[in-house]
C-alpha atoms as a PDB file:
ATOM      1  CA  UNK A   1      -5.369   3.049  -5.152  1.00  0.00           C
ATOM      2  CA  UNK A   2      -7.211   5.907  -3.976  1.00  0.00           C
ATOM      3  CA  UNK A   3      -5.852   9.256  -3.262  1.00  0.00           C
ATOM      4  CA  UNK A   4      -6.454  12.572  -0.814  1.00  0.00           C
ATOM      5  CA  UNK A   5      -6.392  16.113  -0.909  1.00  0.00           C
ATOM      6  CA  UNK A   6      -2.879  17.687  -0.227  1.00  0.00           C
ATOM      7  CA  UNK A   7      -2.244  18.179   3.628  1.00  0.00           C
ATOM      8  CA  UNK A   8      -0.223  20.880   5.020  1.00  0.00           C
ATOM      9  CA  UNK A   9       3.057  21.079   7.187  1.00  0.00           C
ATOM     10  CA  UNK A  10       3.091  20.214  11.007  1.00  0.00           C
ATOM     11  CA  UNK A  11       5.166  20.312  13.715  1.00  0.00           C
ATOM     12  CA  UNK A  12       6.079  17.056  15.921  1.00  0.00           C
ATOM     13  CA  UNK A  13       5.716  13.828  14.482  1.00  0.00           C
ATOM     14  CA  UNK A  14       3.481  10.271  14.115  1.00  0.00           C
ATOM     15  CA  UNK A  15       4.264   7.031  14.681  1.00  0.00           C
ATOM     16  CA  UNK A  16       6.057   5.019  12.121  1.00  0.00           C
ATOM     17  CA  UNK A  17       4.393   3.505   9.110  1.00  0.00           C
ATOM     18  CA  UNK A  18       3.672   0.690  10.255  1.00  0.00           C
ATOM     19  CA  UNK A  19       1.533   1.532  13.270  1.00  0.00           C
ATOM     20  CA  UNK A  20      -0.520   3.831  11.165  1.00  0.00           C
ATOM     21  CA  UNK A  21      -3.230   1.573   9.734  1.00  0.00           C
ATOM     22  CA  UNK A  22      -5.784   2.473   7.078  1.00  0.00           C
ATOM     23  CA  UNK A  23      -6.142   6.361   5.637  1.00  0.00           C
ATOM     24  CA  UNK A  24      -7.039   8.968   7.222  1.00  0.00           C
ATOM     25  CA  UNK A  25      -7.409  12.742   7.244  1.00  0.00           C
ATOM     26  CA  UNK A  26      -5.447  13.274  10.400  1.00  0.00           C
ATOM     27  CA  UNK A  27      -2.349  10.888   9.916  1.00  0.00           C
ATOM     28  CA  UNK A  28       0.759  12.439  10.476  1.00  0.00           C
ATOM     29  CA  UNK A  29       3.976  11.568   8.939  1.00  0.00           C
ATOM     30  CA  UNK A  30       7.415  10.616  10.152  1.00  0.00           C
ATOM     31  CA  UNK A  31      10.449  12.415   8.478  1.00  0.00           C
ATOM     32  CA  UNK A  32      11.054   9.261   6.117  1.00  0.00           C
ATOM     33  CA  UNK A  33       9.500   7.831   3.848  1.00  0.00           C
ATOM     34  CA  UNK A  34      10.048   3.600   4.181  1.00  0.00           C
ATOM     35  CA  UNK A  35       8.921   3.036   0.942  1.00  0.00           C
ATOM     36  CA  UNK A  36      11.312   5.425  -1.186  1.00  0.00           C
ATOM     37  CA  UNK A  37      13.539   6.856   1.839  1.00  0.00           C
ATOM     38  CA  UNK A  38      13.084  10.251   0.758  1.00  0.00           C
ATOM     39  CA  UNK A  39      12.912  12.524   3.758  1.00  0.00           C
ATOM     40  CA  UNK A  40       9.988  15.004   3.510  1.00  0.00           C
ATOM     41  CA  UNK A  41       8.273  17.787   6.172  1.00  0.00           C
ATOM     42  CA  UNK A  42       6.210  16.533   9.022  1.00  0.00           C
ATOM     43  CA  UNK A  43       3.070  16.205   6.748  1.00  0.00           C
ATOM     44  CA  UNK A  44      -0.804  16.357   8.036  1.00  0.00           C
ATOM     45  CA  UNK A  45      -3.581  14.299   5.082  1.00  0.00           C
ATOM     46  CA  UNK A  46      -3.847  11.060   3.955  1.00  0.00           C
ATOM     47  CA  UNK A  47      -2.157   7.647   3.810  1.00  0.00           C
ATOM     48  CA  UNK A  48      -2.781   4.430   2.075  1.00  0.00           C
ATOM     49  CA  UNK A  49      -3.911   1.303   4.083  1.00  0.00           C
ATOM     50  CA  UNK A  50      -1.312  -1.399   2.722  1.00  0.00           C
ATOM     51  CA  UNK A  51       1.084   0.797   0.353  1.00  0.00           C
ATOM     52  CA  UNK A  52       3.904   1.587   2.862  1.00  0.00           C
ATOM     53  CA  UNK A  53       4.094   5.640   2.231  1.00  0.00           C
ATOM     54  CA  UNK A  54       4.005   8.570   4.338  1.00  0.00           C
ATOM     55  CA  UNK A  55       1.471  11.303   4.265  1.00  0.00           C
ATOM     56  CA  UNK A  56       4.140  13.675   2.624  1.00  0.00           C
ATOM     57  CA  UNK A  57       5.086  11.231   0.205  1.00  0.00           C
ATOM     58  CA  UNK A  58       1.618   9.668  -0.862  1.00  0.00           C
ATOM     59  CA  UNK A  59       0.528  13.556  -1.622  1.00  0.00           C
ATOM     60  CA  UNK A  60       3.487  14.084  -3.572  1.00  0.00           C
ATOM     61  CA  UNK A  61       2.533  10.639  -5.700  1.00  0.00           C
ATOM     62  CA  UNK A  62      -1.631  11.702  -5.666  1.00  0.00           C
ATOM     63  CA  UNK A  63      -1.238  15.192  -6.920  1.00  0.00           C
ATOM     64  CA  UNK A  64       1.345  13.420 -10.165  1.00  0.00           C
ATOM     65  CA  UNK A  65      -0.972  10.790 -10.409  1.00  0.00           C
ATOM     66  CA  UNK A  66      -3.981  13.357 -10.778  1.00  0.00           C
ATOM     67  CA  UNK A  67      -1.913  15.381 -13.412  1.00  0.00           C
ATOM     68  CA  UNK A  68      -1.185  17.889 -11.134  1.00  0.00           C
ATOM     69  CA  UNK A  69       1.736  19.295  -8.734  1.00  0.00           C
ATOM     70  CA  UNK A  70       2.886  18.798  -5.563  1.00  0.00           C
ATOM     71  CA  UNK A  71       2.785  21.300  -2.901  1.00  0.00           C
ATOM     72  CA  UNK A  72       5.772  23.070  -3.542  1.00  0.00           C
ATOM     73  CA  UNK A  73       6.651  23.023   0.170  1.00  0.00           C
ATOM     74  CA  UNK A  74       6.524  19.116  -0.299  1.00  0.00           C
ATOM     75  CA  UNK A  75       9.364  19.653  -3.036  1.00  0.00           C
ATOM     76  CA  UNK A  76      11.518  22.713  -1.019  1.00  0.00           C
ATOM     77  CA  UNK A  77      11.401  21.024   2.206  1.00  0.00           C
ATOM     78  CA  UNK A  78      12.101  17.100   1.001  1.00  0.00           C
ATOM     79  CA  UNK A  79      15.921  15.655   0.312  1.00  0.00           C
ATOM     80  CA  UNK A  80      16.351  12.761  -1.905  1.00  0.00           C
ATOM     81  CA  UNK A  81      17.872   9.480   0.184  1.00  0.00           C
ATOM     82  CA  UNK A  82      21.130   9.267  -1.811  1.00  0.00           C
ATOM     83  CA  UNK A  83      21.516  10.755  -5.849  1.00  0.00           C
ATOM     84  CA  UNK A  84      20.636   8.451  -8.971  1.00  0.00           C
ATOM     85  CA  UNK A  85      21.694   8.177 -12.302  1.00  0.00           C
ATOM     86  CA  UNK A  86      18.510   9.451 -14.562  1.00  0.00           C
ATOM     87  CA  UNK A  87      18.838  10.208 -18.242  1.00  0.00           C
ATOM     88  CA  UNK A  88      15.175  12.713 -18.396  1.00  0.00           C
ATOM     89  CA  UNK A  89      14.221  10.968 -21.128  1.00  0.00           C
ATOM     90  CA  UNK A  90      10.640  10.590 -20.941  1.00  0.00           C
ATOM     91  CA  UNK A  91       8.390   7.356 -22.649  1.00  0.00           C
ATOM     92  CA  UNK A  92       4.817   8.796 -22.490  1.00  0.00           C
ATOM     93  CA  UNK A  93       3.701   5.118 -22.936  1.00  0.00           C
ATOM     94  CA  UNK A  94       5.617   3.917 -19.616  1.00  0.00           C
ATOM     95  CA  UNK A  95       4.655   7.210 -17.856  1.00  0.00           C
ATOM     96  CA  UNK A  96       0.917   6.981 -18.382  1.00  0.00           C
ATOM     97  CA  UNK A  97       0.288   3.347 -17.917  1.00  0.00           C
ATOM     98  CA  UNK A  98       3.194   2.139 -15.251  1.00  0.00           C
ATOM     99  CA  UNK A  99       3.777   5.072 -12.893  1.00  0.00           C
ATOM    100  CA  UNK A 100       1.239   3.480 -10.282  1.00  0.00           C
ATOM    101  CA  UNK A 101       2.826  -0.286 -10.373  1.00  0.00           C
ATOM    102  CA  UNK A 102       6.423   1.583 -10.047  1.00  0.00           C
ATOM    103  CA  UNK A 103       5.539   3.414  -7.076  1.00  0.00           C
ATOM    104  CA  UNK A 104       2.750   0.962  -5.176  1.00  0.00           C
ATOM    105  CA  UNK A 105       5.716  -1.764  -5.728  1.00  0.00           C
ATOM    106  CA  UNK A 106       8.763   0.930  -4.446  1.00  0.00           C
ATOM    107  CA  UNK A 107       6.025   1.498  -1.122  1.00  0.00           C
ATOM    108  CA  UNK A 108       5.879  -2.203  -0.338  1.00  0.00           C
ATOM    109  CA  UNK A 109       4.546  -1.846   3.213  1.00  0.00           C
ATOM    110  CA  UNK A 110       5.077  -4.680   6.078  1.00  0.00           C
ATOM    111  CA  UNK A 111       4.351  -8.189   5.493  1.00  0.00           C
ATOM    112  CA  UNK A 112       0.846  -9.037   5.205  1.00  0.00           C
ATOM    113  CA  UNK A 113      -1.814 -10.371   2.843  1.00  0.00           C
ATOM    114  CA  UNK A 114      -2.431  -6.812   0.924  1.00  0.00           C
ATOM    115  CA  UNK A 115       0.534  -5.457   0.726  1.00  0.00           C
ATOM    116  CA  UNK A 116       2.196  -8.920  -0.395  1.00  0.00           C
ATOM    117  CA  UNK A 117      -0.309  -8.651  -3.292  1.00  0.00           C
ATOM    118  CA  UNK A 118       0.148  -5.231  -4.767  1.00  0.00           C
ATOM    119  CA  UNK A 119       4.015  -5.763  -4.827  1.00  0.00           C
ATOM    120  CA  UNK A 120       3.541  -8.763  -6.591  1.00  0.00           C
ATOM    121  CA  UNK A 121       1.003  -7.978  -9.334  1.00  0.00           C
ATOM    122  CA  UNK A 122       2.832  -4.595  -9.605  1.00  0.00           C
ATOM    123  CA  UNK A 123       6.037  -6.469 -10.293  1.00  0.00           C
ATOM    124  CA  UNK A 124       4.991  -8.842 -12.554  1.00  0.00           C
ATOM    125  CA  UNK A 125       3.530  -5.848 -14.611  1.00  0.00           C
ATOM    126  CA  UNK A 126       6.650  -4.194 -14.939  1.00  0.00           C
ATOM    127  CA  UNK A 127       8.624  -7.558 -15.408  1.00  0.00           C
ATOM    128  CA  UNK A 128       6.188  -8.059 -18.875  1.00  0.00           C
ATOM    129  CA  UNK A 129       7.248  -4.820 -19.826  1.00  0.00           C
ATOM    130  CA  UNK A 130      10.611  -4.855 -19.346  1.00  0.00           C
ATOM    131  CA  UNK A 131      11.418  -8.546 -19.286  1.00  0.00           C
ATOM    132  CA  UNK A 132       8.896  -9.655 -21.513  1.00  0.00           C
ATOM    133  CA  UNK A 133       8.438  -7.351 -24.631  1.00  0.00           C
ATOM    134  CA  UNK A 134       5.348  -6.267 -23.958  1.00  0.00           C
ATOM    135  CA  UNK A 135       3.689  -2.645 -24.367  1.00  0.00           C
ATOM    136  CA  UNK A 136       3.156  -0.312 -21.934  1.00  0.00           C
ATOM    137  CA  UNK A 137      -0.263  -0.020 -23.079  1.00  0.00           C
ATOM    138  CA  UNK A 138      -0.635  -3.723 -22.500  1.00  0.00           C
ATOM    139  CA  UNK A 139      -0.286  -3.057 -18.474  1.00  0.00           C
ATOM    140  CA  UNK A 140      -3.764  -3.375 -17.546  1.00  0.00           C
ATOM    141  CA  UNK A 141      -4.674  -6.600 -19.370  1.00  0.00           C
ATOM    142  CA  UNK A 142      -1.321  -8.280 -17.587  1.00  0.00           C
ATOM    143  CA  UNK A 143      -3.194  -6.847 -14.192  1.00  0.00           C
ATOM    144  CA  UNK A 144      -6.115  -8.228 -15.294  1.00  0.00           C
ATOM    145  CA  UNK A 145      -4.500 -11.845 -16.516  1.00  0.00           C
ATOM    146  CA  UNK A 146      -2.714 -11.610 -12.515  1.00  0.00           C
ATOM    147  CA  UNK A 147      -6.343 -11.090 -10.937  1.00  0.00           C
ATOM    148  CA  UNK A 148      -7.641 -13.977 -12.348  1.00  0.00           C
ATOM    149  CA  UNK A 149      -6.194 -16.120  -9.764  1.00  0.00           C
ATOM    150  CA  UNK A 150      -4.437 -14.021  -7.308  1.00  0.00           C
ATOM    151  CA  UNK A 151      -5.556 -16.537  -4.439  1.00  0.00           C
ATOM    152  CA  UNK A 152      -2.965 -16.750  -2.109  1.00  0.00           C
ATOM    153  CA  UNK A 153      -0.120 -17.810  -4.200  1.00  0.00           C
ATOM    154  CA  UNK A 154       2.295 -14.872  -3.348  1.00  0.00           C
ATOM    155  CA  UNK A 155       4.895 -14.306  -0.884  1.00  0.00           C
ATOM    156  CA  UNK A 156       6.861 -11.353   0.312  1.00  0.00           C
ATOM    157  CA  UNK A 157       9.510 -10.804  -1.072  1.00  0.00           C
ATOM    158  CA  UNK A 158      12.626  -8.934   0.571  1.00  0.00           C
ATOM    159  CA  UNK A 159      12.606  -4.780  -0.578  1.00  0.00           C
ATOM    160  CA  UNK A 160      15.207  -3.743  -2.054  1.00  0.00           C
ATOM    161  CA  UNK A 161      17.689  -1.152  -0.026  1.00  0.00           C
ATOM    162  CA  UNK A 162      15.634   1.734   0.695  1.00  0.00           C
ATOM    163  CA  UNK A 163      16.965   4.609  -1.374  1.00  0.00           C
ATOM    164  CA  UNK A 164      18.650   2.421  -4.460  1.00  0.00           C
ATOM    165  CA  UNK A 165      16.067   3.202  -6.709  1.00  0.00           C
ATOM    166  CA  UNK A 166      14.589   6.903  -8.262  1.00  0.00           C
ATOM    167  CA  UNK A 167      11.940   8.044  -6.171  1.00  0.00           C
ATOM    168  CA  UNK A 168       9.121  10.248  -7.440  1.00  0.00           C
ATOM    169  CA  UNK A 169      10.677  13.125  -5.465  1.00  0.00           C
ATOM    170  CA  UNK A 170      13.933  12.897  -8.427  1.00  0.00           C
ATOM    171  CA  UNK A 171      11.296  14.221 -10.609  1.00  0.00           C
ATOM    172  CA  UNK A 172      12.150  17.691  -9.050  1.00  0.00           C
ATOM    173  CA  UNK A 173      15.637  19.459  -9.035  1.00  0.00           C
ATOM    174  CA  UNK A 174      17.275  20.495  -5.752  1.00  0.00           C
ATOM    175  CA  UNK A 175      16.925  18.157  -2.429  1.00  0.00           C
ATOM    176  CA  UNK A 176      19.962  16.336  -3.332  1.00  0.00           C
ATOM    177  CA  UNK A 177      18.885  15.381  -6.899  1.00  0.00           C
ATOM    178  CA  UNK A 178      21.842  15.388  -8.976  1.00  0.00           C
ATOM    179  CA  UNK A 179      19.889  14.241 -12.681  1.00  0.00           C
ATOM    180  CA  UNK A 180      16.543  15.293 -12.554  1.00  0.00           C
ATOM    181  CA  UNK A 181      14.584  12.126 -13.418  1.00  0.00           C
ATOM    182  CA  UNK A 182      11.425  11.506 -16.114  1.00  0.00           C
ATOM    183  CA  UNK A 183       8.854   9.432 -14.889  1.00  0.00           C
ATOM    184  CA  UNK A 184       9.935   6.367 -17.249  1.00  0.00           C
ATOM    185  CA  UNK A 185      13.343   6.324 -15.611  1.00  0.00           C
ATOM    186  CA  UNK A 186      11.544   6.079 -12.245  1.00  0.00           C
ATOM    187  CA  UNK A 187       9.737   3.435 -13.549  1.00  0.00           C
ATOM    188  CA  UNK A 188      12.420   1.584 -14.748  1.00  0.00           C
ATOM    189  CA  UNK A 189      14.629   2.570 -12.057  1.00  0.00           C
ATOM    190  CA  UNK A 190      12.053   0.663  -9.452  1.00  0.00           C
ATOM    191  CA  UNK A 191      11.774  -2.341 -11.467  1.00  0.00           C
ATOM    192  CA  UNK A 192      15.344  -3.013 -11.999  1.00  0.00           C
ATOM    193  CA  UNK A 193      16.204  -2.890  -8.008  1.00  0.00           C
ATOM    194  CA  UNK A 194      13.435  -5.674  -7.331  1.00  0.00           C
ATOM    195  CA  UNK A 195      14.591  -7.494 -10.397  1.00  0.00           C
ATOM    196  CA  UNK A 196      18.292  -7.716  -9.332  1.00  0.00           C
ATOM    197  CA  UNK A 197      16.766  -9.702  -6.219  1.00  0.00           C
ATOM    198  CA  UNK A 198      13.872 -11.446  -7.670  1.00  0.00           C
ATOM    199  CA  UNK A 199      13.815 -11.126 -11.203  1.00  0.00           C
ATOM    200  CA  UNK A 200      13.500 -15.590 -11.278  1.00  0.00           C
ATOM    201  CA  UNK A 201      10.764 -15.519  -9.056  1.00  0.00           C
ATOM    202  CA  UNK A 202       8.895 -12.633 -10.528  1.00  0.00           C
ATOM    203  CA  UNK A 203       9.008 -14.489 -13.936  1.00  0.00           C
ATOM    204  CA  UNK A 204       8.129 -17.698 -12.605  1.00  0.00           C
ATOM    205  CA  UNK A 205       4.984 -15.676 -11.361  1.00  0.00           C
ATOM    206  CA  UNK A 206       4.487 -14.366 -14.617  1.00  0.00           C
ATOM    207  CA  UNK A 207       4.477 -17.417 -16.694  1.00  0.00           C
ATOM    208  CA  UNK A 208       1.858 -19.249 -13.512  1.00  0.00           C
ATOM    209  CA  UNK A 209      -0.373 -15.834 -13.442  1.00  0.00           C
ATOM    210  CA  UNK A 210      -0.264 -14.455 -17.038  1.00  0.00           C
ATOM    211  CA  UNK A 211       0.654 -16.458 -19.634  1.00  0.00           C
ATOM    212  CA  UNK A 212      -0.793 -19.771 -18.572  1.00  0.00           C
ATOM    213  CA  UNK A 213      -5.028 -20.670 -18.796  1.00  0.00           C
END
């Protein structure tokens, strides 16, 4: 996933999501977010072509992602969906090598070919973690084992509610944030709402995509 420099707040609003296609420096956002259902400022900068954020949010993720901050207007002006239990506890092993599958699978876009993808291969990444013992640090070779024959043999899969899980706006106190969140419980947080759902098929996927040759 590629990322943008930070916007800046705007009056009026965009379109939804899901008439906004590809990224672009102009793309405004709605209020919220469809991915995490965190409602942010009108936002002016980028978006992502298939991962189903807004330009408010996606900034907020590319500036963590980076190692960096948000705008704090993103953070003074957004409100959380609904509060989540977090402990804080941070695992510097699931926070450096999962954040991106957590939050590409939480902003699962509308059902086509790319979008069905990343939630998938995202999923199954966490789902080894989690599900399957493995590291954190092992995260890239289970994208890697996925990619190997990622054909067409997907499907979408019905999001969870939007707001159930963390979102990467709970890594920030006020807006409604009760427990202020570490980036492993929004990790974990994201996998275990798609897991309630789909946790059969995602291993089924995982034993077709990764562990078989």
């Amino acid at each position: 996933m590629e990322g943008g420099a930070p916007g800046r707040a705007a009056t009026g609003f965009a379109p939804p999501f899901h008439m906004i296609h590809g990224m672009t420096d102009a793309t405004l956002s709605a209020d919220t977010c469809p991915g995490c259902g965190v409602h942010y400022p009108p936002w002016t900068g980028p978006t992502h072509a298939y991962i189903g954020a807004t330009a408010a949010c996606w900034a907020t993720y590319t500036a963590l992602n980076a190692g960096g901050e948000p705008d704090p207007e993103l953070i003074r002006r957004s409100v959380v969906a609904r509060p989540v239990t977090a402990s804080g506890k941070e695992d510097p092993g699931i926070a450096a090598n999962m954040f991106v599958d957590a939050y590409a699978a939480q902003h699962h876009g509308i059902e086509e070919r790319r979008a069905i993808q990343s939630v998938a291969i995202h999923l199954i990444v966490l789902h080894g973690v989690f599900a399957r013992g493995k590291k954190p640090a092992e995260a890239m070779w289970i994208r890697v084992r996925v990619l190997r024959n990622r054909g067409g043999a997907f499907h979408w899969l019905t999001p969870p509610p939007m707001g159930e899980a963390l979102s990467v706006r709970h890594l920030f106190p006020g807006g409604g944030v009760v427990e202020v969140a570490s980036r492993a419980d929004y990790v974990r947080s994201v996998y275990e709402t798609w897991g309630r759902l789909h946790g059969a098929q995602i291993d089924e996927w995982y034993e077709r995509f990764v562990l078989s040759d």
